[in-house]
N, C-alpha and C. Protein backbone atom coordinates (compact mmCIF):
# COMPACT_ATOMS: atom_id res chain seq x y z
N UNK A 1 0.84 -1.17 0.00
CA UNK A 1 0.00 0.00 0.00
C UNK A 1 0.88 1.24 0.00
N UNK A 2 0.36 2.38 -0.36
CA UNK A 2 0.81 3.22 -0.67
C UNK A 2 1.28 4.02 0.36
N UNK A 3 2.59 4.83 0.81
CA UNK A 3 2.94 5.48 2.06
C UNK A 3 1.78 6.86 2.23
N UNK A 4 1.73 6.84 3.66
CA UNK A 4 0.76 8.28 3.45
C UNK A 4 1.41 9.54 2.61
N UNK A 5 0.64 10.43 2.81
CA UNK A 5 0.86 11.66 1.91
C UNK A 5 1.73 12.69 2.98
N UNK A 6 2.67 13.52 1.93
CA UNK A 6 3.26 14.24 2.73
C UNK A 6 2.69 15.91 2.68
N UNK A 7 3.02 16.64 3.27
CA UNK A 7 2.47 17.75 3.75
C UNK A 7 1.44 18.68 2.35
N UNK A 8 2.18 18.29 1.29
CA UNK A 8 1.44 18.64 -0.31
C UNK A 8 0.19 17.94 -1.17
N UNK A 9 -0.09 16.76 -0.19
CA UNK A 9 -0.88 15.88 -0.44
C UNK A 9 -0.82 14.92 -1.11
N UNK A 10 0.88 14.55 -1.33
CA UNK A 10 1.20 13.85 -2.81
C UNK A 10 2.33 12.44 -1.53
N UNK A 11 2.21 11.06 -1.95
CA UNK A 11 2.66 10.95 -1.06
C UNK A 11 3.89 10.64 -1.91
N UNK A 12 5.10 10.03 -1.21
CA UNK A 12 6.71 9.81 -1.33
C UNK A 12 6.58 9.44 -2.78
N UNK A 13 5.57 8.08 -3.24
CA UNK A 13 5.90 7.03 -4.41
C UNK A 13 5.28 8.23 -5.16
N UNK A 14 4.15 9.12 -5.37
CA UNK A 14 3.77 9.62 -6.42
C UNK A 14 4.94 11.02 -6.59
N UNK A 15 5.39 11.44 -5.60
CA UNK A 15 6.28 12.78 -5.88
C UNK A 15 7.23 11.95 -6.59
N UNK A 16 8.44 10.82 -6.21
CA UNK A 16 9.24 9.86 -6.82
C UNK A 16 8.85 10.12 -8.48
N UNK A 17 7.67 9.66 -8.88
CA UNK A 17 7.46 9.93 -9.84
C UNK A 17 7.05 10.46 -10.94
N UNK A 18 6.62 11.61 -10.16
CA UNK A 18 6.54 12.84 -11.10
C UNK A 18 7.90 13.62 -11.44
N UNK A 19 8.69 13.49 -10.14
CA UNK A 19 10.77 13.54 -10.75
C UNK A 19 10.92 12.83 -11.85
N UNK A 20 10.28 11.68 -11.66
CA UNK A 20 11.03 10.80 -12.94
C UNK A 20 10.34 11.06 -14.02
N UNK A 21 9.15 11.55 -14.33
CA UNK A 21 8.75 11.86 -15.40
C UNK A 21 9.13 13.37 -15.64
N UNK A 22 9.80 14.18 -15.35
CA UNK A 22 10.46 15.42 -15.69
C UNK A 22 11.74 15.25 -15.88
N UNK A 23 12.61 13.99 -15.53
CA UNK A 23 13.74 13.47 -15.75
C UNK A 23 13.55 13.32 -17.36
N UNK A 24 12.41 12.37 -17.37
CA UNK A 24 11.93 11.93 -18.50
C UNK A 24 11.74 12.86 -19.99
N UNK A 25 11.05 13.87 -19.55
CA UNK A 25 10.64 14.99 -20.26
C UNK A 25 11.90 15.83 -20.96
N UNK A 26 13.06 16.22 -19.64
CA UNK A 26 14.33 16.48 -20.17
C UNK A 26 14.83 15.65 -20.89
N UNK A 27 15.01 14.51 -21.00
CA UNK A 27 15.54 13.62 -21.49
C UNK A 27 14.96 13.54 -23.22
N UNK A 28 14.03 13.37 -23.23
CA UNK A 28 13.00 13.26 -24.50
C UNK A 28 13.55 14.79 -25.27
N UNK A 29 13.70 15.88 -24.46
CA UNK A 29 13.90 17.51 -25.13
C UNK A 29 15.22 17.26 -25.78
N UNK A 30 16.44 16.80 -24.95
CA UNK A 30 17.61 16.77 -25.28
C UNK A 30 17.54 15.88 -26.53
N UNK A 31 16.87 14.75 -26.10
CA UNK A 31 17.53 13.61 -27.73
C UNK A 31 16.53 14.31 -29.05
N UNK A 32 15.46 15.16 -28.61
CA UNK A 32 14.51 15.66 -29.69
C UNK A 32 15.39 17.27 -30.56
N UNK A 33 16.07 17.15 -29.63
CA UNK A 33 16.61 18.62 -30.10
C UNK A 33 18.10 18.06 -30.85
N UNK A 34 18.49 17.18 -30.60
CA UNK A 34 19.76 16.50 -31.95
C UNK A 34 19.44 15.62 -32.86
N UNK A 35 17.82 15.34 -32.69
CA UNK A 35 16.94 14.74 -34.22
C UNK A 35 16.79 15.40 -35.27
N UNK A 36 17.80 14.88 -36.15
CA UNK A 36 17.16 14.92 -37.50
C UNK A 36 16.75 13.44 -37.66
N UNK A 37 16.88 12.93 -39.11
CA UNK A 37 16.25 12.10 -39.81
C UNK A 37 16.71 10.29 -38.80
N UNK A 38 18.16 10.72 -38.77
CA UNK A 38 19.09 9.76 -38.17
C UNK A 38 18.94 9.80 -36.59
N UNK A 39 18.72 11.47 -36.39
CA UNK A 39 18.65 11.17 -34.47
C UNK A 39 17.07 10.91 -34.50
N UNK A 40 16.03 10.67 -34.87
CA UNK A 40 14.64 10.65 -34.62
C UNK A 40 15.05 8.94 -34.34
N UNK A 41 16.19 7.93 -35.24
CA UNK A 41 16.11 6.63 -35.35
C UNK A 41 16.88 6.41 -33.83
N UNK A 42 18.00 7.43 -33.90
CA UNK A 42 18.63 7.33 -32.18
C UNK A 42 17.93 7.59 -31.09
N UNK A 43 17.13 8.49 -31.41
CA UNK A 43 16.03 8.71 -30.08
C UNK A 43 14.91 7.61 -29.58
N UNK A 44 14.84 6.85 -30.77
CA UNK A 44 13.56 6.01 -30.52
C UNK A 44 14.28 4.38 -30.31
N UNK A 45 15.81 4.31 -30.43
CA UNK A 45 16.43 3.31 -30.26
C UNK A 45 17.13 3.40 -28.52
N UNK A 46 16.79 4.97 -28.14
CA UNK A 46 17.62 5.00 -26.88
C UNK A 46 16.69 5.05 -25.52
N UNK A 47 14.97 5.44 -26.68
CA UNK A 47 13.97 5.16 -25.41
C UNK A 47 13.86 3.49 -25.11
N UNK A 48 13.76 2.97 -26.34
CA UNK A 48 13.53 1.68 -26.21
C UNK A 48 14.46 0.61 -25.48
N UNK A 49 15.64 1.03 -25.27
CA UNK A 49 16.63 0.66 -24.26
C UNK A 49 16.93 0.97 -22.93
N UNK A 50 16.09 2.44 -22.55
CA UNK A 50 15.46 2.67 -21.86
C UNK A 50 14.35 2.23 -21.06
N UNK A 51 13.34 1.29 -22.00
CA UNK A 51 12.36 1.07 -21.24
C UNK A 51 12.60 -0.40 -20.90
N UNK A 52 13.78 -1.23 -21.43
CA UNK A 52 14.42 -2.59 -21.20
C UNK A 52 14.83 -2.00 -20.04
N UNK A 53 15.95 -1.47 -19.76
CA UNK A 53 16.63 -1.14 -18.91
C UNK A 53 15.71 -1.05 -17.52
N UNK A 54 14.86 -0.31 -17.59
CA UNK A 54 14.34 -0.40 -16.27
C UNK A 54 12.99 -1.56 -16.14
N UNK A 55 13.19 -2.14 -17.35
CA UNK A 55 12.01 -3.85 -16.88
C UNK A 55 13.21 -4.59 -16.58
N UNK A 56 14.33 -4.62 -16.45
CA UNK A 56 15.71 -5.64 -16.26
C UNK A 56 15.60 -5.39 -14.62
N UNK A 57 15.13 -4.32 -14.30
CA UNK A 57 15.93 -3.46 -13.20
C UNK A 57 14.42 -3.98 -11.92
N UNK A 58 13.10 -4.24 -12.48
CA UNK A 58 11.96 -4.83 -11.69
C UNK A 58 11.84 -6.07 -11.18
N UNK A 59 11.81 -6.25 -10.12
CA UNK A 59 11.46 -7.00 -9.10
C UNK A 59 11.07 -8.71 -9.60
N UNK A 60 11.77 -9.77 -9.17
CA UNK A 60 11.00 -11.14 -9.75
C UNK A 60 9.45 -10.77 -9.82
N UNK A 61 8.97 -11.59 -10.41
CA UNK A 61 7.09 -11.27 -10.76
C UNK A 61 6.88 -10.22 -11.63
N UNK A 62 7.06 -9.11 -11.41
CA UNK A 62 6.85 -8.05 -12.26
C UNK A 62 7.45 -7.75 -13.21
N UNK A 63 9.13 -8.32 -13.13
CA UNK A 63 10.03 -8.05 -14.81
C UNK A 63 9.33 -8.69 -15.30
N UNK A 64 9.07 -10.77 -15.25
CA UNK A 64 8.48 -11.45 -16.19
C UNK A 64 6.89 -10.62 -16.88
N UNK A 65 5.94 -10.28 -15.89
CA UNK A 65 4.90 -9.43 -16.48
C UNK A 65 5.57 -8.37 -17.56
N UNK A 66 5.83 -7.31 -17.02
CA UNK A 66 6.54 -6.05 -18.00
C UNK A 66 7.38 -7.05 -19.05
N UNK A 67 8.15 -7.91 -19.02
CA UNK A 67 8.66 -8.53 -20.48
C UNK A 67 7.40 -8.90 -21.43
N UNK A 68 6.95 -9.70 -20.61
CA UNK A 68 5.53 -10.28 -21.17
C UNK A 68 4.79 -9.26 -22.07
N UNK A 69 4.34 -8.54 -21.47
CA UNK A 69 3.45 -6.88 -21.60
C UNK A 69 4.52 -6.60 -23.44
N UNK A 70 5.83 -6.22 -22.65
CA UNK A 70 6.63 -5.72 -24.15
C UNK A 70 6.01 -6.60 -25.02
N UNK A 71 6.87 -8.02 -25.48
CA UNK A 71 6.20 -8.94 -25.97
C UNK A 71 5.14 -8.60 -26.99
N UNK A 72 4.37 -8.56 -26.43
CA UNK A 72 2.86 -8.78 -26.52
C UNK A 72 2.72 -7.16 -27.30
N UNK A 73 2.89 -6.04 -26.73
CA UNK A 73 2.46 -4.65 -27.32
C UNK A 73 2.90 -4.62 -28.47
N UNK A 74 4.73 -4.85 -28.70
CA UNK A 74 5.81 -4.88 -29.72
C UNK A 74 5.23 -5.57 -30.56
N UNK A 75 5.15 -6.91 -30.66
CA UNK A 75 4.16 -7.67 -31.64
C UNK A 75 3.09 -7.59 -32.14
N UNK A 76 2.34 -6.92 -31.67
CA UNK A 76 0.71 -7.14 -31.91
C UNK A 76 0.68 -5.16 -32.15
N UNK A 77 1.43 -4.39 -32.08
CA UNK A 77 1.65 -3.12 -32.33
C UNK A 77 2.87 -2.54 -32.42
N UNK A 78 3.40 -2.82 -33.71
CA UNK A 78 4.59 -2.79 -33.87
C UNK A 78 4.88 -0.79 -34.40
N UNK A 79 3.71 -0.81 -34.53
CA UNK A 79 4.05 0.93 -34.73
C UNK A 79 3.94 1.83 -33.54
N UNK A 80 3.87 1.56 -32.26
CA UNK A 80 4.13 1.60 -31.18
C UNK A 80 5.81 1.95 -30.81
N UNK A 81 6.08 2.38 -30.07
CA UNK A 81 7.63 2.94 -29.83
C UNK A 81 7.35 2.89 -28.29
N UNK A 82 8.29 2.22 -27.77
CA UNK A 82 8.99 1.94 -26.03
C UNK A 82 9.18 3.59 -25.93
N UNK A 83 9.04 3.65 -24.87
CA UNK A 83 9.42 4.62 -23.72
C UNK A 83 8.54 4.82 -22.42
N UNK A 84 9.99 5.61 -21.57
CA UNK A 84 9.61 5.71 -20.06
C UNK A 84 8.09 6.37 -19.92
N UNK A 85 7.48 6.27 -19.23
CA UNK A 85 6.34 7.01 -18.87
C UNK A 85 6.26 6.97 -17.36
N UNK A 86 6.06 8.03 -16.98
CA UNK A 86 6.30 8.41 -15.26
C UNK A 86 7.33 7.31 -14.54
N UNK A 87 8.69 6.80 -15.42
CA UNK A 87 9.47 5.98 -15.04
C UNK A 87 8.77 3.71 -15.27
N UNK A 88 8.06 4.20 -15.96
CA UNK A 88 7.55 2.67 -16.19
C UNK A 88 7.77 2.68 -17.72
N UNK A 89 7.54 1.15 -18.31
CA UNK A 89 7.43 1.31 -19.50
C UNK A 89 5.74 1.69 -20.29
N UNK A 90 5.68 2.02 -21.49
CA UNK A 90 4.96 3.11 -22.45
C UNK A 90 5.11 2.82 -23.15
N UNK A 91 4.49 2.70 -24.41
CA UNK A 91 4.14 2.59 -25.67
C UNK A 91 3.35 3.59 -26.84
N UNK A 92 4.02 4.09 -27.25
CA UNK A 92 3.50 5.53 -28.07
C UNK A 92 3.64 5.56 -29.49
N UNK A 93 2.92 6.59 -29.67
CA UNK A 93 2.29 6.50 -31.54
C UNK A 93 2.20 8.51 -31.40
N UNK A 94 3.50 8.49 -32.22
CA UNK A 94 3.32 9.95 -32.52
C UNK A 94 3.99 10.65 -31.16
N UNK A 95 5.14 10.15 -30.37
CA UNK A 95 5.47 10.56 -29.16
C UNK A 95 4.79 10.37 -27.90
N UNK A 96 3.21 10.33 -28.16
CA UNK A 96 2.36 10.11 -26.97
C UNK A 96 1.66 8.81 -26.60
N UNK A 97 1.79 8.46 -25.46
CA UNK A 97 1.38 7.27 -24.77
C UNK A 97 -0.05 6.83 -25.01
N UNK A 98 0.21 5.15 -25.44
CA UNK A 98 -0.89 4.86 -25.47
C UNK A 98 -1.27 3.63 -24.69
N UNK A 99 -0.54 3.04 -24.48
CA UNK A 99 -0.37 2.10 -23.32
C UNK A 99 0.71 1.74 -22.37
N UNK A 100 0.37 1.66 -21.14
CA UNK A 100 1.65 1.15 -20.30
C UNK A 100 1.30 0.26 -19.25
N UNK A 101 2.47 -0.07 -18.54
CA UNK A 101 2.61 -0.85 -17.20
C UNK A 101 3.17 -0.39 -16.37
N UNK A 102 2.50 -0.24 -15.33
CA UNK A 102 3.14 0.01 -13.72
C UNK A 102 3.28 -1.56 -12.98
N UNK A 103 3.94 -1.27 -12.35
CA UNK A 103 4.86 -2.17 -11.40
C UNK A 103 4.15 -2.22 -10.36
N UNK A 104 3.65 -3.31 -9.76
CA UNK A 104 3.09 -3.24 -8.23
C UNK A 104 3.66 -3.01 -7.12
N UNK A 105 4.84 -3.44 -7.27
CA UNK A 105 5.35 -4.11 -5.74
C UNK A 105 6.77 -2.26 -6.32
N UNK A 106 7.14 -2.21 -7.29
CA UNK A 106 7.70 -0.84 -7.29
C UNK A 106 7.06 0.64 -6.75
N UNK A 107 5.95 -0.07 -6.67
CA UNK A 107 4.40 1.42 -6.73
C UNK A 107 4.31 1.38 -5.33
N UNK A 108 4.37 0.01 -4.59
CA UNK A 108 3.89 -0.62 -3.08
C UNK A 108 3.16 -0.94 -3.10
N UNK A 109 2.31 -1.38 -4.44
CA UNK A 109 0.69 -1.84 -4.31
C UNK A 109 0.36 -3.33 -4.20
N UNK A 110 -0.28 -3.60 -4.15
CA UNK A 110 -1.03 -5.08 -4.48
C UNK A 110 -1.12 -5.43 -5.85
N UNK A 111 -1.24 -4.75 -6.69
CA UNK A 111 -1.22 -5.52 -7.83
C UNK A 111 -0.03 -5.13 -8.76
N UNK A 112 0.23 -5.27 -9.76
CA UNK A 112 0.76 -4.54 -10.94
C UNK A 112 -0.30 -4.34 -11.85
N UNK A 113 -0.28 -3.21 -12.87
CA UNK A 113 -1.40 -2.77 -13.53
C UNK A 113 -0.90 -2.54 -15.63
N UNK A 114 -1.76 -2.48 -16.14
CA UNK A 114 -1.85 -2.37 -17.70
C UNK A 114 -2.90 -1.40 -18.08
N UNK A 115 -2.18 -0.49 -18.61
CA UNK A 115 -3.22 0.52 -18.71
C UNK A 115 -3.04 1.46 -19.92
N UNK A 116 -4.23 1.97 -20.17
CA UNK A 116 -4.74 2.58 -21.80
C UNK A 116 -5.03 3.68 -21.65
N UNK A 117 -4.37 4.92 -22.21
CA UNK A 117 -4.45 6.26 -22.17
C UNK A 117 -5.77 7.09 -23.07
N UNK A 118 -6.24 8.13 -23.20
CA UNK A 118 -6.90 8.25 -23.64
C UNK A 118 -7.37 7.91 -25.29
N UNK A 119 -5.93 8.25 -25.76
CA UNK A 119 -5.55 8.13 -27.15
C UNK A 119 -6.08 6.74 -27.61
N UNK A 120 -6.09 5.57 -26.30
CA UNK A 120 -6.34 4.01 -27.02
C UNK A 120 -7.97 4.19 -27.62
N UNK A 121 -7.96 3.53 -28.53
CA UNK A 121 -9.81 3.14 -29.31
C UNK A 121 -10.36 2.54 -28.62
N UNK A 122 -10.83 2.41 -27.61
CA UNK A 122 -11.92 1.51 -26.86
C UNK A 122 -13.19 1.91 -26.41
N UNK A 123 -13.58 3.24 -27.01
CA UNK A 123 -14.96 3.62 -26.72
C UNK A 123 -15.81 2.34 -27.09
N UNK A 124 -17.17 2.31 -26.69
CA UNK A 124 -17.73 1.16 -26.47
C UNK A 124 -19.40 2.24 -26.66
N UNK A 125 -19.99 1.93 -27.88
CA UNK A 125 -21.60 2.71 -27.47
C UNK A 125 -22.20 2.67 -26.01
N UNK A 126 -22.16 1.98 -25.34
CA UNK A 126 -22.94 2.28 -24.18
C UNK A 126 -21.75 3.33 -23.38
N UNK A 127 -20.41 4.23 -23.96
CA UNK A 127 -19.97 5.05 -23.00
C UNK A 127 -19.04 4.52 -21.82
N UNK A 128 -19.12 3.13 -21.77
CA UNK A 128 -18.37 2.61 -20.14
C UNK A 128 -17.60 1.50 -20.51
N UNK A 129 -15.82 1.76 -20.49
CA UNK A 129 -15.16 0.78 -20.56
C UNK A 129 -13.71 0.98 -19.78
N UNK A 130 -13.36 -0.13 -19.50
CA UNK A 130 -11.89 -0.16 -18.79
C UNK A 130 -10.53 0.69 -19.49
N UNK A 131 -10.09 1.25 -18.49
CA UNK A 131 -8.65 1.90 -18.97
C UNK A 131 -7.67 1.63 -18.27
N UNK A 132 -7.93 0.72 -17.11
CA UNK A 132 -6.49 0.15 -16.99
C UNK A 132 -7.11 -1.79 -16.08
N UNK A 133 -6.12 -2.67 -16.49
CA UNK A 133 -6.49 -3.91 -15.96
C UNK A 133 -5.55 -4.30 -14.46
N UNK A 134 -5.90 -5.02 -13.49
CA UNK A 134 -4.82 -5.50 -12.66
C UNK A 134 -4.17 -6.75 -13.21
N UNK A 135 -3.10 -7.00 -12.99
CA UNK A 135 -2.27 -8.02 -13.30
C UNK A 135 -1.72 -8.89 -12.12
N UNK A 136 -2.35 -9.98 -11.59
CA UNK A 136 -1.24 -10.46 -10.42
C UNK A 136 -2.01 -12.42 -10.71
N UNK A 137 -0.03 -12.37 -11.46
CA UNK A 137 -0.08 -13.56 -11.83
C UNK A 137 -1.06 -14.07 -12.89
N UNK A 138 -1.23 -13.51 -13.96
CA UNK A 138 -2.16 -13.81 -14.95
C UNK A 138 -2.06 -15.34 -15.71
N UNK A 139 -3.11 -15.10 -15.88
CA UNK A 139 -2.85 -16.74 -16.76
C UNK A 139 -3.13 -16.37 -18.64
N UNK A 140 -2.78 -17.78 -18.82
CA UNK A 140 -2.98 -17.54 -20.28
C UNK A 140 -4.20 -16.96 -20.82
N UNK A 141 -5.09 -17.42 -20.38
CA UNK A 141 -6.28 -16.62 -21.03
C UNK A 141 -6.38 -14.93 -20.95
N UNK A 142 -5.99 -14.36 -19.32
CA UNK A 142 -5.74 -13.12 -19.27
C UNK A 142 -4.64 -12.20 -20.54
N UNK A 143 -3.60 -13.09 -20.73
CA UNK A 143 -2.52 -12.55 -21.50
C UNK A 143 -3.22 -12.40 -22.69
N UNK A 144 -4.38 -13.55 -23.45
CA UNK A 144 -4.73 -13.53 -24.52
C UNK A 144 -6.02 -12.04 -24.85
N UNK A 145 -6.42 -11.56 -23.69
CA UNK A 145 -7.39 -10.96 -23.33
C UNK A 145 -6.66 -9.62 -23.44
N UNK A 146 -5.41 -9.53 -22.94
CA UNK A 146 -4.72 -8.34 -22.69
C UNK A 146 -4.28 -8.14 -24.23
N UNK A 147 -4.23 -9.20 -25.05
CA UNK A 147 -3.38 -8.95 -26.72
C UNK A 147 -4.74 -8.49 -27.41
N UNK A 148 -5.96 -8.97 -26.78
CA UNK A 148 -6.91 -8.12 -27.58
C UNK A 148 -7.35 -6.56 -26.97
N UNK A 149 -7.22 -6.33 -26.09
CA UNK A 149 -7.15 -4.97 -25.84
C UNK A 149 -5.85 -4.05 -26.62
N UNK A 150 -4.61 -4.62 -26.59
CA UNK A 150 -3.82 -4.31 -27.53
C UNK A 150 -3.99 -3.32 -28.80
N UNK A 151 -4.63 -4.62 -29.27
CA UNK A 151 -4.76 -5.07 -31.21
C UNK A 151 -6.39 -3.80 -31.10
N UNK A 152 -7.22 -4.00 -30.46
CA UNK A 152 -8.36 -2.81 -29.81
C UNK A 152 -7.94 -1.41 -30.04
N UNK A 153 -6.93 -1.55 -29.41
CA UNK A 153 -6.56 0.00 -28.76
C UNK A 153 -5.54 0.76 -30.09
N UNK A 154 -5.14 0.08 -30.62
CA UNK A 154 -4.56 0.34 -31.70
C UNK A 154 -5.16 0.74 -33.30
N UNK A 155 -6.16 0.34 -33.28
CA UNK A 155 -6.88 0.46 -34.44
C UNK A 155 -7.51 1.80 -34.87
């Protein structure tokens, strides 16, 4: 569970990562600002090693998920591009996020989570659908469930 909140109302894990997503942000300015044709291919080769780098760096249970997750996005949405998002991995179309994974046991939570930004296609006529799933210990059918939200969200 999550530590209480500190005097700003934000507690330790969410301030943690709003640093890391301004880490992030600098980071993205600097490699965007030595893109041309060749750095747009370095930038999107150095997020994506980036977002290995810190699923190498997660906890037994949750790297295998986040590999899994890659896997699965990379394949089934290959026009998708890795990167950090508030320090987790992200998946983006046009620079902006369209799906990611948080870490449970990195977050302090109970679960680990998969989740769909606004940008994903999943409106549904009746107005009411999921934007992010829990993950703890999924089975095959879940994984197959999660590749169709994917292949969904992409379209």
């Amino acid at each position: 569970m999550a530590e209480t909140p500190t005097g700003d109302g934000f507690t330790a894990e969410e301030r943690a990562a709003m640093k890391q997503r301004a880490a992030e942000l600098r980071t993205e300015s600097k490699r965007s600002a030595t893109a041309g044709k060749t750095g747009k291919e370095r930038k999107a080769a150095a997020d994506a090693a980036d977002v290995l780098a810190k699923i190498a760096k997660m906890p037994d249970g949750d790297r295998e998920m986040a590999e899994r997750v890659h896997l699965i996005v990379t394949t089934l949405a290959p026009d998708l591009f890795p990167k950090l998002y508030y320090g987790m991995p992200g998946y983006a179309r046009g620079g902006k996020v369209l799906c990611f994974f948080r870490s449970g046991q990195m977050d302090k939570e109970r679960y680990s989570t998969f989740g769909v930004s606004n940008l994903a296609a999943l409106d549904t006529p009746d107005g009411f659908w999921p934007t992010s799933y829990a993950l703890q210990d999924p089975s095959e059918e879940a994984w197959e469930h999660l590749g169709e939200v994917v292949r969904r969200a992409v379209t």
